[in-house]
Protein backbone atom coordinates (compact mmCIF):
# COMPACT_ATOMS: atom_id res chain seq x y z
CA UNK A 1 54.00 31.05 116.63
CA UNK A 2 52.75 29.42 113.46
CA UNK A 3 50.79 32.23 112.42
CA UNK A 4 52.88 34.69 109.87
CA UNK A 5 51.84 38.53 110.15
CA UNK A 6 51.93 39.67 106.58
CA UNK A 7 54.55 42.58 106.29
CA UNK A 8 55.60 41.48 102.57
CA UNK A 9 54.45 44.11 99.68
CA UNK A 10 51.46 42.54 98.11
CA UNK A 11 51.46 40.96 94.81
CA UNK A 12 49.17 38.35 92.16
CA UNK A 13 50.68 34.90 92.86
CA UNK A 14 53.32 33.99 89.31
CA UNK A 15 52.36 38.09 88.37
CA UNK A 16 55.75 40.36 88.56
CA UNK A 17 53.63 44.28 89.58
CA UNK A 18 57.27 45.76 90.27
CA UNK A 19 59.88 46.79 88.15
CA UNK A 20 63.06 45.99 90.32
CA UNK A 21 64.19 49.45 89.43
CA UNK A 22 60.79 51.01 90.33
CA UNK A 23 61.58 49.23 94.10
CA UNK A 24 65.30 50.22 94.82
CA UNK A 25 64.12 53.87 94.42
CA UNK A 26 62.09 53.61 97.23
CA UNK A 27 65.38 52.45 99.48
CA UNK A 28 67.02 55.09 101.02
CA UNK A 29 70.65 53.71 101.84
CA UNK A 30 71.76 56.98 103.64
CA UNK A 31 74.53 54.58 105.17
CA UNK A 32 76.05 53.52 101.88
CA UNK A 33 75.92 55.15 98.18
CA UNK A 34 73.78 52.98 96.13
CA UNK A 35 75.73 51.92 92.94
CA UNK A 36 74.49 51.23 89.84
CA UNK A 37 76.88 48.19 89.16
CA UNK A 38 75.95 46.44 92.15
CA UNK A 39 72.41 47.40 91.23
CA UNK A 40 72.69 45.89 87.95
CA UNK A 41 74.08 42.34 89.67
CA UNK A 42 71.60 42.14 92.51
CA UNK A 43 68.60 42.82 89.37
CA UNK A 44 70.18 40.19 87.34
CA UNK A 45 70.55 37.94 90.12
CA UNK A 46 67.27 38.14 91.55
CA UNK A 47 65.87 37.69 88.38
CA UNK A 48 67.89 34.46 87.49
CA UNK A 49 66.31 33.63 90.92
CA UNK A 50 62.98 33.72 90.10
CA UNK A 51 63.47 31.38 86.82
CA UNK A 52 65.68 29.06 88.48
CA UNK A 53 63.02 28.81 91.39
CA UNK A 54 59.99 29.24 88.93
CA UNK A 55 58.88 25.07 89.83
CA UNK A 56 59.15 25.87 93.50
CA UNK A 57 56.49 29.00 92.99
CA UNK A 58 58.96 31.61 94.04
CA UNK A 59 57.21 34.68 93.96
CA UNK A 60 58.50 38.05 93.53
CA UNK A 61 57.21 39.26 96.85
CA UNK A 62 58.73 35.90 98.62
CA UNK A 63 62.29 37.27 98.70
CA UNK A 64 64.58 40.05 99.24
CA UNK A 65 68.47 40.81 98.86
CA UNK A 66 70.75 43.59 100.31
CA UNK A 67 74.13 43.65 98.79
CA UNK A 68 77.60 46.01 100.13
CA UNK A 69 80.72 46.15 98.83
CA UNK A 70 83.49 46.88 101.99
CA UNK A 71 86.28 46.58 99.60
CA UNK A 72 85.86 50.70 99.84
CA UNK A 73 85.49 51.24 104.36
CA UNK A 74 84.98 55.21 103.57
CA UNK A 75 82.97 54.69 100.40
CA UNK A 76 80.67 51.85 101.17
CA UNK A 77 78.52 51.04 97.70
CA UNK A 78 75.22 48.80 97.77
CA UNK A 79 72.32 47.64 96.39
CA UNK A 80 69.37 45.73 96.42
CA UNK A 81 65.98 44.33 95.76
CA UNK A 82 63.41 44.93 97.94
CA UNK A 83 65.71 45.95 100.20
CA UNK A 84 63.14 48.24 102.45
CA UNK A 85 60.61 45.73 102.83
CA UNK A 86 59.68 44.67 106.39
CA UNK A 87 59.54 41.39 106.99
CA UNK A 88 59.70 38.61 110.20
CA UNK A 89 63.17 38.41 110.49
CA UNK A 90 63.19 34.98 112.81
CA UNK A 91 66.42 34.66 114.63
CA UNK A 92 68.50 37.58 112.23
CA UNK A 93 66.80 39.97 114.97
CA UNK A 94 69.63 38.70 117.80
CA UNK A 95 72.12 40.89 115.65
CA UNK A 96 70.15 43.92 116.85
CA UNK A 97 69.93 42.47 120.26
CA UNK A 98 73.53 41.26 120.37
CA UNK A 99 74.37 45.36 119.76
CA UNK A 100 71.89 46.71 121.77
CA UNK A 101 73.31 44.47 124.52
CA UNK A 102 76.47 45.80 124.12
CA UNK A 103 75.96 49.50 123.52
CA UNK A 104 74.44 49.24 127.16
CA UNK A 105 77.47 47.96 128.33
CA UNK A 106 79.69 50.43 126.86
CA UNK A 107 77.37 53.50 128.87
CA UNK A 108 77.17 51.41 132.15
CA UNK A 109 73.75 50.53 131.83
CA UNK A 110 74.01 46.87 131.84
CA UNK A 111 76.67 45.01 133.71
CA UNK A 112 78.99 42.97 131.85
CA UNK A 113 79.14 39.57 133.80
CA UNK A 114 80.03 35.96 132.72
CA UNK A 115 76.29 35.37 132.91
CA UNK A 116 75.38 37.41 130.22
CA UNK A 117 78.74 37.12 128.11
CA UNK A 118 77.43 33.15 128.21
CA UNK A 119 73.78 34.19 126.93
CA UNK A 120 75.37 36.43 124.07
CA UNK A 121 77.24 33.56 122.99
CA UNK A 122 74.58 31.27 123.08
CA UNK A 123 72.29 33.72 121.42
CA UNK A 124 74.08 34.21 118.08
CA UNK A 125 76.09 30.91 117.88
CA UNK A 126 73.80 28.52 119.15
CA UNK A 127 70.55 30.73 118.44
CA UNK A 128 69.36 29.57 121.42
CA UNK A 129 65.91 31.43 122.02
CA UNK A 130 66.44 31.14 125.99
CA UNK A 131 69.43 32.75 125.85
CA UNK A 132 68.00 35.82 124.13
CA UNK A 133 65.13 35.53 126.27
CA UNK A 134 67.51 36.23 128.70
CA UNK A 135 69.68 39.31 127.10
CA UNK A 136 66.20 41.16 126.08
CA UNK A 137 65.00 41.10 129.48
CA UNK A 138 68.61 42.36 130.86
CA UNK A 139 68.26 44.95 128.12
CA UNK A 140 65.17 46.35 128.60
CA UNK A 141 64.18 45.48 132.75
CA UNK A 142 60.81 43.83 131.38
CA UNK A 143 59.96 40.12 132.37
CA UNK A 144 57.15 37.80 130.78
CA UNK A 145 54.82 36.63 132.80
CA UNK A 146 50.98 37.30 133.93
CA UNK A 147 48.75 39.73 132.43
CA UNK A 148 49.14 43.48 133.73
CA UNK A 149 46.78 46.31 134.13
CA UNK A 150 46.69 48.98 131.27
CA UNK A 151 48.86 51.15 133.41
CA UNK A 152 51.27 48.80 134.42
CA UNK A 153 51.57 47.25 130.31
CA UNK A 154 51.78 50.89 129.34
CA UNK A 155 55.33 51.51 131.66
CA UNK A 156 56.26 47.82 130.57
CA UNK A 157 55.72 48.58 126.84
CA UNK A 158 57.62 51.84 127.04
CA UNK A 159 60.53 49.71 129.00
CA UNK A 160 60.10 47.00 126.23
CA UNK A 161 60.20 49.51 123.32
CA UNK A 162 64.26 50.25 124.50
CA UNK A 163 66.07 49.00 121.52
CA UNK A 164 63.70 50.18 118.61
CA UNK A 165 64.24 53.89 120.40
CA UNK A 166 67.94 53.07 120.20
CA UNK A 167 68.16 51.81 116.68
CA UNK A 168 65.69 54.79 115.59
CA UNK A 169 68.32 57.25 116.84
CA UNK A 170 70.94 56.28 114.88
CA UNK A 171 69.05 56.75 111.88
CA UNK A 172 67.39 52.98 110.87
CA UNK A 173 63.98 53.04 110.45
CA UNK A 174 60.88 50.61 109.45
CA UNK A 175 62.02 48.13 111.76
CA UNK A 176 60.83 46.50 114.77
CA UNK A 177 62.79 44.64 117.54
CA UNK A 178 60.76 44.33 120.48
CA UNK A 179 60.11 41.00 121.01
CA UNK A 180 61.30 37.70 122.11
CA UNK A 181 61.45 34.91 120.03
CA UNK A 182 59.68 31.28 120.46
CA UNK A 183 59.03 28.10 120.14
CA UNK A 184 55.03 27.25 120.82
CA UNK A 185 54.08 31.21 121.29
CA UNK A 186 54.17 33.68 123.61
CA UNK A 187 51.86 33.53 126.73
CA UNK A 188 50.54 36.34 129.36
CA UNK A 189 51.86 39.71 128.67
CA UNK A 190 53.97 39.03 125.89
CA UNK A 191 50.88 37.73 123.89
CA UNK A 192 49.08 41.02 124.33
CA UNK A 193 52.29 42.40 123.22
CA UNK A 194 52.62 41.10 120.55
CA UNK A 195 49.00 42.39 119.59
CA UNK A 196 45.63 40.42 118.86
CA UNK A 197 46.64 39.59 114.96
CA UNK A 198 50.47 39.61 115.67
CA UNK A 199 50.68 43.41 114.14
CA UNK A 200 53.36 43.86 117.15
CA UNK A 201 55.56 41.22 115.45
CA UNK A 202 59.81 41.33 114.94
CA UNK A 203 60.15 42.95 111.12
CA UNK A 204 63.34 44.15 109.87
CA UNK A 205 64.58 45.35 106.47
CA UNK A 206 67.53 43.86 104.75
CA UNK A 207 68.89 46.29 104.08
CA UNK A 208 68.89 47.63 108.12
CA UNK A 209 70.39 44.27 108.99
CA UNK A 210 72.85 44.76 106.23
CA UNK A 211 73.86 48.20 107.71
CA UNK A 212 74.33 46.78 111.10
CA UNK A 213 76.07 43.54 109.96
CA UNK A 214 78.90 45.77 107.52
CA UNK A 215 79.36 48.29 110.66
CA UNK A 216 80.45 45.50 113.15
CA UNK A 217 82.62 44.04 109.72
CA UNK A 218 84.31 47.59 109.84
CA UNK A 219 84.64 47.92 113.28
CA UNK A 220 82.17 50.67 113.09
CA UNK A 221 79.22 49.44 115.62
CA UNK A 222 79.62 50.99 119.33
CA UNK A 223 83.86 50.42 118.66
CA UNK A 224 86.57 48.69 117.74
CA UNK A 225 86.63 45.86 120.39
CA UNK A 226 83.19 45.69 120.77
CA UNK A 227 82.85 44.93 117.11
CA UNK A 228 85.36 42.40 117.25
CA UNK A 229 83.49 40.62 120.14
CA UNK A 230 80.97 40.55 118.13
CA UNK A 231 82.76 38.80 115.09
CA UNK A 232 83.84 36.33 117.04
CA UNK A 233 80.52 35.50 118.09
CA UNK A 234 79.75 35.61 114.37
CA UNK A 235 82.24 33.72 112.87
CA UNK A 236 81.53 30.23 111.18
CA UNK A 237 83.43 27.35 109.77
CA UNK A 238 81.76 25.75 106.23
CA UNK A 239 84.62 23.23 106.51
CA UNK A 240 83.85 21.83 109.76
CA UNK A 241 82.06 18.38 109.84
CA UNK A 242 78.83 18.25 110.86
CA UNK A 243 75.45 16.14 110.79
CA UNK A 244 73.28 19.11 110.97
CA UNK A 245 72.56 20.35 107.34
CA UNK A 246 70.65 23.54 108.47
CA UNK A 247 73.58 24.85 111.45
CA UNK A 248 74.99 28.47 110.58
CA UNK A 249 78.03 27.28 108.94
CA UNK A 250 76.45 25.02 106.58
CA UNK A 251 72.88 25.83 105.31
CA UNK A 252 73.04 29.22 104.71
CA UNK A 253 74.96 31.24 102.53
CA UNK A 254 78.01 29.12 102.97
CA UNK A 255 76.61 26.53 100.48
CA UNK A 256 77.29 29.13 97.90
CA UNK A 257 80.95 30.09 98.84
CA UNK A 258 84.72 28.65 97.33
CA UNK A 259 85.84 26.60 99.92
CA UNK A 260 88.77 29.28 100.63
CA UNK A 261 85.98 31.82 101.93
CA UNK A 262 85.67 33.16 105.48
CA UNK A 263 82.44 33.48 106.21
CA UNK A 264 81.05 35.56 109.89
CA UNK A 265 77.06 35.01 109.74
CA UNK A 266 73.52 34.98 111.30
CA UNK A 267 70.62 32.90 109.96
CA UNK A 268 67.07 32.76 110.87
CA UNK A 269 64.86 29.55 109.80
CA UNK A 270 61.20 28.98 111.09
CA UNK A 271 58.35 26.78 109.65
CA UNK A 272 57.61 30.07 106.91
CA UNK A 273 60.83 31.81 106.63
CA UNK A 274 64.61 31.01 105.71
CA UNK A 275 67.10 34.10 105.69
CA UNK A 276 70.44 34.73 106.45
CA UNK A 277 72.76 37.61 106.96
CA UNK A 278 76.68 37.30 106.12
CA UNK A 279 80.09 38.85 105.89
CA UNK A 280 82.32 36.86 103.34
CA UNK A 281 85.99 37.85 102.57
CA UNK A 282 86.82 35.84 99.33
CA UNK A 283 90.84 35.18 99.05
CA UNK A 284 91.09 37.35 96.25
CA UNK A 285 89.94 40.41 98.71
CA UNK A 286 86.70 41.11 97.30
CA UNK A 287 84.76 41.60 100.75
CA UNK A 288 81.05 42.00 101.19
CA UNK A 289 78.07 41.81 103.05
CA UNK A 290 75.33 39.90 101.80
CA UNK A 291 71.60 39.68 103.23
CA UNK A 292 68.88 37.38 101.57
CA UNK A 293 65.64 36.82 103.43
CA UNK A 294 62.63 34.37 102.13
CA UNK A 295 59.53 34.12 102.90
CA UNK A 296 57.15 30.38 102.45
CA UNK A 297 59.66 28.43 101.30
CA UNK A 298 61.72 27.66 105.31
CA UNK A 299 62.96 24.21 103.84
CA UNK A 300 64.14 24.84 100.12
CA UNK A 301 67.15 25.15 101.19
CA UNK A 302 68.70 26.19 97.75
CA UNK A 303 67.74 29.76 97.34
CA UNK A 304 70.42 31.41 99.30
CA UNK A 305 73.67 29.49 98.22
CA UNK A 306 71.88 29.80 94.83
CA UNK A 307 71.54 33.92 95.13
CA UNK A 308 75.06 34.01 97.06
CA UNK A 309 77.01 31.79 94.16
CA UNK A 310 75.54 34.05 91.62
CA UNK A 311 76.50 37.36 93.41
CA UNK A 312 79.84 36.18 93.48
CA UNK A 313 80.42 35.15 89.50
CA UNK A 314 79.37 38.87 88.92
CA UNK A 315 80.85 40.84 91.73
């Protein structure tokens, strides 16, 4: 889909409306006590942000950042800017499907079989939109395909609706994961899903990805070994050799790491949007979880090893 629904908080293009203050006490981070030091980096590095990426026409609107510090497993501290704002989260949104996927598991509802351990896998380390074509439909018993009758898309779209019900009882909220993504568009039943003007769209928060991303880090999502199946599915290599300059390991976050960092990540990039999400554990054991999505600018690929490099000089 080339068209972008606009979820982002509205602003004057080159005009700053916001205090960054003014935003982060709209964020409720009932997962993890907000802390003012963080605070105080994330502000300074978001604003170092914008004048580094002034020529580009960053915008203030065009970017957000979740920060947590996991140095503290029983007193997690964060921060952020813009942290609540909901916004297409590309492929970032197979994290919530990679844990929906195995929640299911863990209460018998979905079977685990080498079929689907093979689509998780390709999901989150090749991104592979098939494969989480595949895993959603597992998830939630809904197929694509013709158009139905109201009734029949009304018991589809409650079917569909499966993993935002399970997310929203654990406490996240202004998010949406509900759809598939694509490469030309959806057709048949998951375009009227989606909605005439796309309101239906994938949004998350960063700071709801971060939450999910530090709880798998810890352990913490579903348990133990499920969260460690998950790492593994996660975890990249910056020093590998490769000829792709936008693969996980390379044009993400990693760009902004000491080459002695281990890095466990999942990016999203589409023609309008660039983000990633990452664990890092730095060899001096500072660890932290680090979220940075942005909006129309998908190939400047400097922003988030620029925001990540930053956040660790001042961490």
């Amino acid at each position: 889909m080339k068209k972008l629904f606009n979820f982002q908080l509205a602003c004057c293009a080159g005009v700053l409306l916001f205090s960054f203050n003014t935003m982060i006490a709209a964020d409720s981070h009932s997962w993890a006590v907000p802390d003012s030091r963080l605070q105080t980096i994330v502000e300074e590095v978001a604003a170092a942000t914008l004048k580094e990426f002034a020529p580009k026409k960053l915008q203030t609107n065009q970017f957000a950042i979740t920060l947590v510090d996991l140095r503290e497993p029983n007193a997690l501290k964060s921060a952020s800017v813009r942290g609540g704002a909901a916004i297409y989260p590309a492929s970032v949104v197979k994290l919530f499907y990679l844990a929906a996927a195995h929640h299911w598991m863990e209460d018998g509802l979905l079977a685990d079989s080498e079929e689907l351990r093979r689509a998780l896998r390709d999901m989150i380390v090749d991104s592979s939109n098939d494969a989480t074509h595949y895993v959603l439909d597992s998830i939630t018993g809904t197929t694509g395909g013709p158009e139905l009758s109201a009734a029949e898309m009304k018991a589809w779209d409650e079917k569909r609706n499966a993993v935002n019900r399970y997310f929203a009882s654990l406490g996240y909220t202004n998010i949406n994961a509900n759809q598939k993504p694509w490469g030309d568009g959806p057709y048949g039943r998951e375009r009227v899903w989606v909605g005439k003007n796309f309101g239906n769209r994938n949004a998350l928060t960063t700071s709801a990805t971060a939450r999910l991303l530090a709880e798998m880090a810890l352990g913490q999502c579903i348990s133990a070994a499920r969260s460690g199946d998950m790492m593994k599915l996660l975890a990249r290599d910056p020093l590998a050799k490769t000829s792709d300059a936008d693969d996980q390991a390379h044009g993400f976050t990693a760009g902004g790491l000491p080459r002695d960092a281990k890095l466990w990540s999942k990016a999203g990039w589409t023609s309008t949007t660039r983000h990633d999400a990452a664990y890092v554990e730095l060899s001096d054991g500072r660890k932290f979880v680090l979220v940075i999505f942005t909006t129309g600018h998908a190939n400047q690929r400097d922003i988030i090893p620029f925001v990540a490099k930053r956040v660790i000089e001042k961490l």
